[in-house]
PDB file of N, CA and C in Angstrom:
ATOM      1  N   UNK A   1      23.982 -43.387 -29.995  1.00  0.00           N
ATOM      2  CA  UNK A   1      24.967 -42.328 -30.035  1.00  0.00           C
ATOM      3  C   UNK A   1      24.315 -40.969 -29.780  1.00  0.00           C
ATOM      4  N   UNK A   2      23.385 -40.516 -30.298  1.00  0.00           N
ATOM      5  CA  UNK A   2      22.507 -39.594 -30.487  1.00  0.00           C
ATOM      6  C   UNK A   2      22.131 -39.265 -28.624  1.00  0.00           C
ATOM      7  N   UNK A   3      21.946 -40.480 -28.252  1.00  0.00           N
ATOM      8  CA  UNK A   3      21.278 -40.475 -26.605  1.00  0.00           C
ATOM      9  C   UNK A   3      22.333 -39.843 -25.823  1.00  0.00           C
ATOM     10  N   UNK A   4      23.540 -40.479 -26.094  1.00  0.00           N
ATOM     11  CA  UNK A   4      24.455 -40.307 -25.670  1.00  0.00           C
ATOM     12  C   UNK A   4      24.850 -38.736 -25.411  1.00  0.00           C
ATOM     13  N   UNK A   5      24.765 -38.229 -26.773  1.00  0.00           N
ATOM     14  CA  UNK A   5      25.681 -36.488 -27.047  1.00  0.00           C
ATOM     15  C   UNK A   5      24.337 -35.917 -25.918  1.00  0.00           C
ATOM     16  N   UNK A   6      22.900 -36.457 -26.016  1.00  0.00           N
ATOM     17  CA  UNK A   6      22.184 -35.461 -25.374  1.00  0.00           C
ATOM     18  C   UNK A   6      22.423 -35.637 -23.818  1.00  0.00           C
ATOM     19  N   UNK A   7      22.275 -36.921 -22.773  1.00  0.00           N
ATOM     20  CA  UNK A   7      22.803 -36.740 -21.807  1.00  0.00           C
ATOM     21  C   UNK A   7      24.580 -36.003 -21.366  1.00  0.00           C
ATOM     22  N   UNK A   8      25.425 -35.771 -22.324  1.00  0.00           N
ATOM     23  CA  UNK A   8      26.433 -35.071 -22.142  1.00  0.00           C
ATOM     24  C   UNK A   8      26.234 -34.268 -22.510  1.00  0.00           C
ATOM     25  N   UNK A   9      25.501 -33.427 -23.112  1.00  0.00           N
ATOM     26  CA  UNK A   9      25.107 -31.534 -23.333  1.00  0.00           C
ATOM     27  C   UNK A   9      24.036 -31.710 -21.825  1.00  0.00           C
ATOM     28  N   UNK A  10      23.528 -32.531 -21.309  1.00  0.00           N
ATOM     29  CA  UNK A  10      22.669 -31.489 -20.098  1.00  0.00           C
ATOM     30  C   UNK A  10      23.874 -32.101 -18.394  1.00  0.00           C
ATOM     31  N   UNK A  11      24.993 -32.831 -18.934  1.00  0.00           N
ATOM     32  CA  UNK A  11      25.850 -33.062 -17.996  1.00  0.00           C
ATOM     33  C   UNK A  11      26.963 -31.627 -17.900  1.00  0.00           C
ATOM     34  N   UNK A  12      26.733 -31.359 -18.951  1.00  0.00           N
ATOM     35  CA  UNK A  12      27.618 -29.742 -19.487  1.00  0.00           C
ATOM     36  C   UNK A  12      26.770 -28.649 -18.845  1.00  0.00           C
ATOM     37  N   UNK A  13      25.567 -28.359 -18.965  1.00  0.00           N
ATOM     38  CA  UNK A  13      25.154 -27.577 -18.370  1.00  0.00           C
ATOM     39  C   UNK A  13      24.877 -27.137 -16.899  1.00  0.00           C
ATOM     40  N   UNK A  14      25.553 -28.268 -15.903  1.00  0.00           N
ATOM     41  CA  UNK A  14      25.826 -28.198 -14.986  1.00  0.00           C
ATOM     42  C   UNK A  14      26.839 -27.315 -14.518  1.00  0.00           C
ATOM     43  N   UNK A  15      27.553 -26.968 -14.773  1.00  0.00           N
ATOM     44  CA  UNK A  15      28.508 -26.098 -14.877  1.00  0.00           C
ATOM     45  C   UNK A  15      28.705 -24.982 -15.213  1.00  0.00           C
ATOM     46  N   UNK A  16      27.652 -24.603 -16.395  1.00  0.00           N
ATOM     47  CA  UNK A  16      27.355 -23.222 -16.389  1.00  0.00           C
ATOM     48  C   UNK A  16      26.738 -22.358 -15.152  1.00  0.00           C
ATOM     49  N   UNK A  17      26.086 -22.659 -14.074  1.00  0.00           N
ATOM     50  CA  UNK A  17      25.839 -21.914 -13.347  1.00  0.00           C
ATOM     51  C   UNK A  17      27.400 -21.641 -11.825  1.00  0.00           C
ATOM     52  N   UNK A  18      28.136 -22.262 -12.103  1.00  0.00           N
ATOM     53  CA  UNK A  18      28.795 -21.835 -11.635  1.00  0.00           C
ATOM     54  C   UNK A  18      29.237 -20.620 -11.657  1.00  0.00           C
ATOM     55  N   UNK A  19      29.526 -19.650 -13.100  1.00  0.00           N
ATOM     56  CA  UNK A  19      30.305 -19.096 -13.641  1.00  0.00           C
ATOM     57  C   UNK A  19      29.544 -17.905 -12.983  1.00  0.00           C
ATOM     58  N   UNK A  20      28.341 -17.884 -12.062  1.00  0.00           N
ATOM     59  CA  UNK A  20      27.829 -16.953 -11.220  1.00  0.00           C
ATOM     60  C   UNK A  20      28.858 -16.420 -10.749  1.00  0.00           C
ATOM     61  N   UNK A  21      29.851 -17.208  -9.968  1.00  0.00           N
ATOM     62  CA  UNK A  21      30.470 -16.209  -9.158  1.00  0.00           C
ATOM     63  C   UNK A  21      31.575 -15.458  -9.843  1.00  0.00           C
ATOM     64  N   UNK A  22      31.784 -15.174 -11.320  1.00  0.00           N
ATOM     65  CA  UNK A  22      32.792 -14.867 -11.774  1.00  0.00           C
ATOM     66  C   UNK A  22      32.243 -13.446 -12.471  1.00  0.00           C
ATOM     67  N   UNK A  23      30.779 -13.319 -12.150  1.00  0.00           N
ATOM     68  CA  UNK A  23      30.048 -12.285 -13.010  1.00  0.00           C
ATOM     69  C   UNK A  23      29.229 -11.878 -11.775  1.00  0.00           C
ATOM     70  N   UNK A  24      28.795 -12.052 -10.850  1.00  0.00           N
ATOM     71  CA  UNK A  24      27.854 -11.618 -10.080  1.00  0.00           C
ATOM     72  C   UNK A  24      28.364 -10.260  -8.941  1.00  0.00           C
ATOM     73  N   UNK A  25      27.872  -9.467  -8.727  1.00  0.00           N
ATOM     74  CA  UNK A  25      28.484  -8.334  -7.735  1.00  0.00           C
ATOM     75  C   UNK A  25      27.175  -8.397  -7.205  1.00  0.00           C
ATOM     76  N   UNK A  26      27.197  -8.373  -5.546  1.00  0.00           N
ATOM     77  CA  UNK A  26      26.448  -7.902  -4.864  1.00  0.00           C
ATOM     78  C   UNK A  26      25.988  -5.991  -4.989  1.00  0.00           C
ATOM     79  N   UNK A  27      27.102  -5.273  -5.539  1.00  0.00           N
ATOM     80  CA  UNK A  27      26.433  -4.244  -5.612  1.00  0.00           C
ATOM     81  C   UNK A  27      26.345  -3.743  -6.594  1.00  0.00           C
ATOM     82  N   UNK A  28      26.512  -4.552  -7.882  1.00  0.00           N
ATOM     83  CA  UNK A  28      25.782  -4.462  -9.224  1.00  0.00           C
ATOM     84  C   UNK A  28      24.280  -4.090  -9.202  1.00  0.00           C
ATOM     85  N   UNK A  29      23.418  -2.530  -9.678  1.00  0.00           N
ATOM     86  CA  UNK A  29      22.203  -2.808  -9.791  1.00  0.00           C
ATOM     87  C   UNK A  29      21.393  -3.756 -10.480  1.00  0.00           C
ATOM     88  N   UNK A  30      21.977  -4.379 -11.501  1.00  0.00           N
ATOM     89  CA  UNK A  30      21.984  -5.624 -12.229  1.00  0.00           C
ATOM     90  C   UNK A  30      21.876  -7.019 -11.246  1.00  0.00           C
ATOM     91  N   UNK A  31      22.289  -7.187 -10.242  1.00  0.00           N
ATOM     92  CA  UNK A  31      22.385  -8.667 -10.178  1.00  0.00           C
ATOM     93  C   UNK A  31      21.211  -9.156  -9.651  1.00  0.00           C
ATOM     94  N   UNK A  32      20.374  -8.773  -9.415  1.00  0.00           N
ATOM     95  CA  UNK A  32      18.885  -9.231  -9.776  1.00  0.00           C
ATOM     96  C   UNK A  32      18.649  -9.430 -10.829  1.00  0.00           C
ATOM     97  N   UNK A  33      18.670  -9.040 -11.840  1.00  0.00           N
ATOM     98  CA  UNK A  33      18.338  -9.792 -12.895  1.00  0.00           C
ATOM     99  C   UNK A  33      19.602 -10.946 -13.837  1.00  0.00           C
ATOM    100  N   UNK A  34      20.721 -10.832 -13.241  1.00  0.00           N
ATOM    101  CA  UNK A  34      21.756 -11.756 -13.616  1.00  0.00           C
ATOM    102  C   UNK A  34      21.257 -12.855 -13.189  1.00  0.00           C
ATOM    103  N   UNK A  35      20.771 -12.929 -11.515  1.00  0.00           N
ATOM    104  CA  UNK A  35      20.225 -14.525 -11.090  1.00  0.00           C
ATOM    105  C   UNK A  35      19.083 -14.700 -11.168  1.00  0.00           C
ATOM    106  N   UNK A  36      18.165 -14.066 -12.283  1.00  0.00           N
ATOM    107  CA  UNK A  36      16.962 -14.190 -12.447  1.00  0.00           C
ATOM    108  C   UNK A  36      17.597 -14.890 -13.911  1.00  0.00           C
ATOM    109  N   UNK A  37      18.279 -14.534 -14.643  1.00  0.00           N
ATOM    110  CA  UNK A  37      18.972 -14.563 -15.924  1.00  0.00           C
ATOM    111  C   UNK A  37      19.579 -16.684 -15.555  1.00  0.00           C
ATOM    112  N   UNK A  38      20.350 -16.579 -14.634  1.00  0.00           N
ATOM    113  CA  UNK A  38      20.895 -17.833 -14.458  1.00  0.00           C
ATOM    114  C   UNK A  38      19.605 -19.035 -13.802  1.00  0.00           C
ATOM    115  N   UNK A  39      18.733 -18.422 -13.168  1.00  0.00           N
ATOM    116  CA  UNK A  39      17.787 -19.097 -12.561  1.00  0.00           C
ATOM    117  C   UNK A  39      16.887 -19.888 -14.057  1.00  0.00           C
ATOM    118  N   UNK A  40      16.597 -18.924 -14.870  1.00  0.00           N
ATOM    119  CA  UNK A  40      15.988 -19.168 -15.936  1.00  0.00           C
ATOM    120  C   UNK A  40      16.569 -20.573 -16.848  1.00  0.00           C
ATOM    121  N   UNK A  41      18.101 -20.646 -16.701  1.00  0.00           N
ATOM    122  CA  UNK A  41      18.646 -21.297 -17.408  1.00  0.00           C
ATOM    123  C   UNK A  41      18.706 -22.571 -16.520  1.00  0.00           C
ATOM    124  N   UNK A  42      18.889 -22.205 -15.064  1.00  0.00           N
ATOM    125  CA  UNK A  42      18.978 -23.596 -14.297  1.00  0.00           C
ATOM    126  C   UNK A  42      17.646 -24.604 -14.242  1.00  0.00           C
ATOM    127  N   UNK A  43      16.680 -23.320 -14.689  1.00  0.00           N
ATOM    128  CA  UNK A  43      15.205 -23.797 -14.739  1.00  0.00           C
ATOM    129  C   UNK A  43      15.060 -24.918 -16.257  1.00  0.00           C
ATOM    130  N   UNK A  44      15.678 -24.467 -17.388  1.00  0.00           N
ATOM    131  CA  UNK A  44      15.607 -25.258 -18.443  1.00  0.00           C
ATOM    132  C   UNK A  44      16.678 -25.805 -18.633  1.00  0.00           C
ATOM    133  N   UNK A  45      17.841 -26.077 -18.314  1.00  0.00           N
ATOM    134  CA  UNK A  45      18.398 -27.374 -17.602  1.00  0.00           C
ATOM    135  C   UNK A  45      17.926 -28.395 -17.349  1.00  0.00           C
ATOM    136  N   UNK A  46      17.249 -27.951 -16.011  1.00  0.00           N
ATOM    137  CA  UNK A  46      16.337 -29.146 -14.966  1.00  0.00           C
ATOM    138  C   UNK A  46      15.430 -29.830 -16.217  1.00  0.00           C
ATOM    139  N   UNK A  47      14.740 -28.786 -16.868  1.00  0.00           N
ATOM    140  CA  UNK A  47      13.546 -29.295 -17.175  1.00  0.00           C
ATOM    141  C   UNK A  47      13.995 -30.314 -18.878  1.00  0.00           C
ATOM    142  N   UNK A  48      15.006 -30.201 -19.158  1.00  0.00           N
ATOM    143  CA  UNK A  48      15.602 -30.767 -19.982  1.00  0.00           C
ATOM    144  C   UNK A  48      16.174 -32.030 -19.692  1.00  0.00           C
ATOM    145  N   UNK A  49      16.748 -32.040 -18.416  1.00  0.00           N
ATOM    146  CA  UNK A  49      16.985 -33.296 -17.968  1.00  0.00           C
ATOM    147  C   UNK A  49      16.374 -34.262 -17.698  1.00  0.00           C
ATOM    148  N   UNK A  50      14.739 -33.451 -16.851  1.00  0.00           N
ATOM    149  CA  UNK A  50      13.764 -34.530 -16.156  1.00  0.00           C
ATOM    150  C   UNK A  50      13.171 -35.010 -17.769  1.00  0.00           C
ATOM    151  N   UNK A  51      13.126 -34.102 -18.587  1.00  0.00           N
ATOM    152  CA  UNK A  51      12.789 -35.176 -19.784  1.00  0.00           C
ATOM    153  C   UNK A  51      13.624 -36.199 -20.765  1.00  0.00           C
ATOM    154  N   UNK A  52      15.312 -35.975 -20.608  1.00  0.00           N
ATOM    155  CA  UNK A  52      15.767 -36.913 -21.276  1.00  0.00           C
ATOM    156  C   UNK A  52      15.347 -38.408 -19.999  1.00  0.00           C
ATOM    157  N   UNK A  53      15.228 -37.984 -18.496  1.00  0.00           N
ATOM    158  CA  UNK A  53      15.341 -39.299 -17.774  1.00  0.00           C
ATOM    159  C   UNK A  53      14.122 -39.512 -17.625  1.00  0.00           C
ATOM    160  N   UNK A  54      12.380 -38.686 -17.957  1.00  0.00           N
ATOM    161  CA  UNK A  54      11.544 -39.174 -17.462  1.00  0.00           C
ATOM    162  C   UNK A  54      10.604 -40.119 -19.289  1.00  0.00           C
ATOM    163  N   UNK A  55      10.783 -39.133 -20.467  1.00  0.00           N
ATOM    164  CA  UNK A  55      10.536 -39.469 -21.619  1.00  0.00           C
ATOM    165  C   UNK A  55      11.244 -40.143 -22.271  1.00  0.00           C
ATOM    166  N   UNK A  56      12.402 -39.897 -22.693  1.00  0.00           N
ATOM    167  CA  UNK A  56      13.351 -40.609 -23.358  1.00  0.00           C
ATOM    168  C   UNK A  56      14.047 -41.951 -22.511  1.00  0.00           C
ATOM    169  N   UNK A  57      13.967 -42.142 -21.605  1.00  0.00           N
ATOM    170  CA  UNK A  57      14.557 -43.154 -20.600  1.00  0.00           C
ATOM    171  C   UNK A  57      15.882 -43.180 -20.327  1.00  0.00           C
ATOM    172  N   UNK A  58      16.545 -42.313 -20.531  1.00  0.00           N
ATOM    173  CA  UNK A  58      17.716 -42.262 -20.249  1.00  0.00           C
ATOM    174  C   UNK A  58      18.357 -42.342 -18.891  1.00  0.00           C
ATOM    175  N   UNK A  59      18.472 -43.369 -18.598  1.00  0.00           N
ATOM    176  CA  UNK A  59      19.151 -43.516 -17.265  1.00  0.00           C
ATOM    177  C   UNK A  59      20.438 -43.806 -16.645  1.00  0.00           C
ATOM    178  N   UNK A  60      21.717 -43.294 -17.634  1.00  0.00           N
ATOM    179  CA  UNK A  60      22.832 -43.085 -17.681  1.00  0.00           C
ATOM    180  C   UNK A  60      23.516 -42.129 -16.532  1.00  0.00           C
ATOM    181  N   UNK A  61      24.786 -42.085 -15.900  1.00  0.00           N
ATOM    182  CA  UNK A  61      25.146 -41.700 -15.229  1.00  0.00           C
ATOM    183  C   UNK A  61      25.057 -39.943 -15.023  1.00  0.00           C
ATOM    184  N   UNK A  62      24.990 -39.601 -16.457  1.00  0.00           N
ATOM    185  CA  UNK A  62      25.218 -38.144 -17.017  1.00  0.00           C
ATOM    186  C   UNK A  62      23.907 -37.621 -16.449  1.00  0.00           C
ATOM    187  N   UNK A  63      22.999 -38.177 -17.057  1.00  0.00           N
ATOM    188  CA  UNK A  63      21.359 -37.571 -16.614  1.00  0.00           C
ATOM    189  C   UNK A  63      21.156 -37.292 -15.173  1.00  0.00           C
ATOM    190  N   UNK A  64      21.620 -38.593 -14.679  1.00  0.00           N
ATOM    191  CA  UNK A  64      21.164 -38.472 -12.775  1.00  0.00           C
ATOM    192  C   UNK A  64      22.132 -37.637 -12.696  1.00  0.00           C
ATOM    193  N   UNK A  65      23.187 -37.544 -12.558  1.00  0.00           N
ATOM    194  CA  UNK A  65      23.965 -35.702 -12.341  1.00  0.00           C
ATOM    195  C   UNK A  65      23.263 -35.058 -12.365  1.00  0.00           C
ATOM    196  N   UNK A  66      23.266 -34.772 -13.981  1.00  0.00           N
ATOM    197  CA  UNK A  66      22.434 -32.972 -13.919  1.00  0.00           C
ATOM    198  C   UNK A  66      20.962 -33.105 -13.398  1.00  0.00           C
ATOM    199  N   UNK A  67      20.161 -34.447 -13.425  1.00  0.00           N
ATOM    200  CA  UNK A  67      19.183 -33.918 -12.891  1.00  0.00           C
ATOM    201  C   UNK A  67      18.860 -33.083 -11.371  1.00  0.00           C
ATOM    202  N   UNK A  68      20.083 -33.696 -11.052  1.00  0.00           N
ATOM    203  CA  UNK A  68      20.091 -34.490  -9.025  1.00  0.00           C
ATOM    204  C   UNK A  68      20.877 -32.516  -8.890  1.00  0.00           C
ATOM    205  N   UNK A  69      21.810 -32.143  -9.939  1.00  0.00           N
ATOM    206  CA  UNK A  69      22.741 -31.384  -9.318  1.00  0.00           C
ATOM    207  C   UNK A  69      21.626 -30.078  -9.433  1.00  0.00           C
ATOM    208  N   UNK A  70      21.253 -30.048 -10.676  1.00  0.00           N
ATOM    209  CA  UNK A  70      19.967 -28.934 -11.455  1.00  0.00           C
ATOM    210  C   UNK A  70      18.938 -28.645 -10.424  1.00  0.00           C
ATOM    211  N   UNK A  71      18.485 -29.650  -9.458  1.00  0.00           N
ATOM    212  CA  UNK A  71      17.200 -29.560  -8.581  1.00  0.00           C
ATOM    213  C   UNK A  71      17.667 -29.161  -7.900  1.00  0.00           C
ATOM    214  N   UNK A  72      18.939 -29.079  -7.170  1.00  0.00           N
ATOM    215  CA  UNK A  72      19.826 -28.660  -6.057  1.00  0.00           C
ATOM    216  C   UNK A  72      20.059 -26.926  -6.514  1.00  0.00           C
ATOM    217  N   UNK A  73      20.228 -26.718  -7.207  1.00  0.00           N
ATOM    218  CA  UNK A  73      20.557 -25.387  -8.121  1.00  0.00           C
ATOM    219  C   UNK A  73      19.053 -24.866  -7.662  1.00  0.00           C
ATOM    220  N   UNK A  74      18.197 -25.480  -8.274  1.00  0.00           N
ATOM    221  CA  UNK A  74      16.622 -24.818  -7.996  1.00  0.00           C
ATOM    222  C   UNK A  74      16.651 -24.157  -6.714  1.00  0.00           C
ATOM    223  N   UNK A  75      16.594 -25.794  -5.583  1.00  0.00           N
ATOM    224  CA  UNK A  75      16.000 -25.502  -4.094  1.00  0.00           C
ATOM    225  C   UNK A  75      16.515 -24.470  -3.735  1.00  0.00           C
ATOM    226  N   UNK A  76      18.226 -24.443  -3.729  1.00  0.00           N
ATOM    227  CA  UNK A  76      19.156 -23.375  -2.882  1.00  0.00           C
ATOM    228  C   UNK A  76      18.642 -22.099  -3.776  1.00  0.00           C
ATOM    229  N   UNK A  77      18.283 -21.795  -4.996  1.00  0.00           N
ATOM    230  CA  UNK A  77      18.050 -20.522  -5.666  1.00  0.00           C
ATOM    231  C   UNK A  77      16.454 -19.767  -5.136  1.00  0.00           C
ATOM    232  N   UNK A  78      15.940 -20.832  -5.481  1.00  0.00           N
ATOM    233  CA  UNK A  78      14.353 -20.674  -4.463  1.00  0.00           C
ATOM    234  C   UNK A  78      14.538 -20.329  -2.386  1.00  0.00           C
ATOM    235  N   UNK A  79      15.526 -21.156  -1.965  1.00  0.00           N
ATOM    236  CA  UNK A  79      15.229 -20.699  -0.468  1.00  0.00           C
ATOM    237  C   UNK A  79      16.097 -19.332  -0.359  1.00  0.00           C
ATOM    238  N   UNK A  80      17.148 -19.326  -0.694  1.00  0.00           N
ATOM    239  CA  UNK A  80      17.899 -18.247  -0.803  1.00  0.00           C
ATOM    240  C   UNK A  80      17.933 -16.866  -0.836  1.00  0.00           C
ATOM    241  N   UNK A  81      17.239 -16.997  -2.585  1.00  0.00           N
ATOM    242  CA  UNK A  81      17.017 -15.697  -3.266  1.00  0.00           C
ATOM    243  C   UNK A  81      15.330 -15.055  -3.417  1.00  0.00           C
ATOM    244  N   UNK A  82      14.798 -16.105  -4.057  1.00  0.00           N
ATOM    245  CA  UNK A  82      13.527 -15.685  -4.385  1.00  0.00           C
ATOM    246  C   UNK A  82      12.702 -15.775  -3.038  1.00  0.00           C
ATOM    247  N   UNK A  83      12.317 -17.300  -2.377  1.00  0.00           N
ATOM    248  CA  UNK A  83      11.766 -16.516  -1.238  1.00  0.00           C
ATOM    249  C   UNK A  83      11.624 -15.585  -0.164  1.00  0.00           C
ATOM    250  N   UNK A  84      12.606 -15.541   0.221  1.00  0.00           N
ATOM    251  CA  UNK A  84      12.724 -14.573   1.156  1.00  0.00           C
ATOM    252  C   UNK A  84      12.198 -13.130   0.706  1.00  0.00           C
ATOM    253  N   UNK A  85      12.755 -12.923  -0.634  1.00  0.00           N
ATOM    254  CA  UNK A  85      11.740 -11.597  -1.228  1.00  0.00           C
ATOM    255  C   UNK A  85      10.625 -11.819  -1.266  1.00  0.00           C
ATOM    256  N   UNK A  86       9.801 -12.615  -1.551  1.00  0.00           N
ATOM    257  CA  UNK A  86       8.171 -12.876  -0.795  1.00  0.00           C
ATOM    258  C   UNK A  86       8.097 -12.676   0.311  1.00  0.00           C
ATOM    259  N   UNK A  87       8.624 -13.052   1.450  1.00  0.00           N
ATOM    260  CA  UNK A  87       8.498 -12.905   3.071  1.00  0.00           C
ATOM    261  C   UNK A  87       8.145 -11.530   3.432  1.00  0.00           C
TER     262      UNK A  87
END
């Protein structure tokens, strides 16, 4: 049961980064740090997930979501946002 509530709290947190577009303004001096703010969270998400499916073994439908959706959140936040400000 216990396994259970935790793969459905990191299947929940999939969804919080949506709520970007309901708070984000491109010409907010802020929104650099809003998606530095959401990046952070998509970052411990991920990293919450790869451990209920890589430590705990959880290999329930819920986990491969958020893991699969969370890494997707990463890549597009990394090619997007952050690198290109390196370039």
């Amino acid at each position: 049961m216990k396994d259970k509530i935790l793969s459905i709290i990191s299947f929940i947190t999939v969804f919080v980064p949506i709520t970007i577009f309901f708070v984000w303004n491109p010409t907010n001096p802020n929104a650099t740090g809003i998606v530095i703010g959401y990046f952070i969270f998509i970052a411990l998400s991920f990293c919450f997930a790869l451990f209920l499916f890589a430590k705990k073994h959880l290999r329930d439908i819920y986990t491969k979501i958020a893991l699969g959706l969370n890494g997707l959140y990463l890549v597009g936040i990394l090619a997007l946002v952050v690198i290109p400000r390196l370039i």
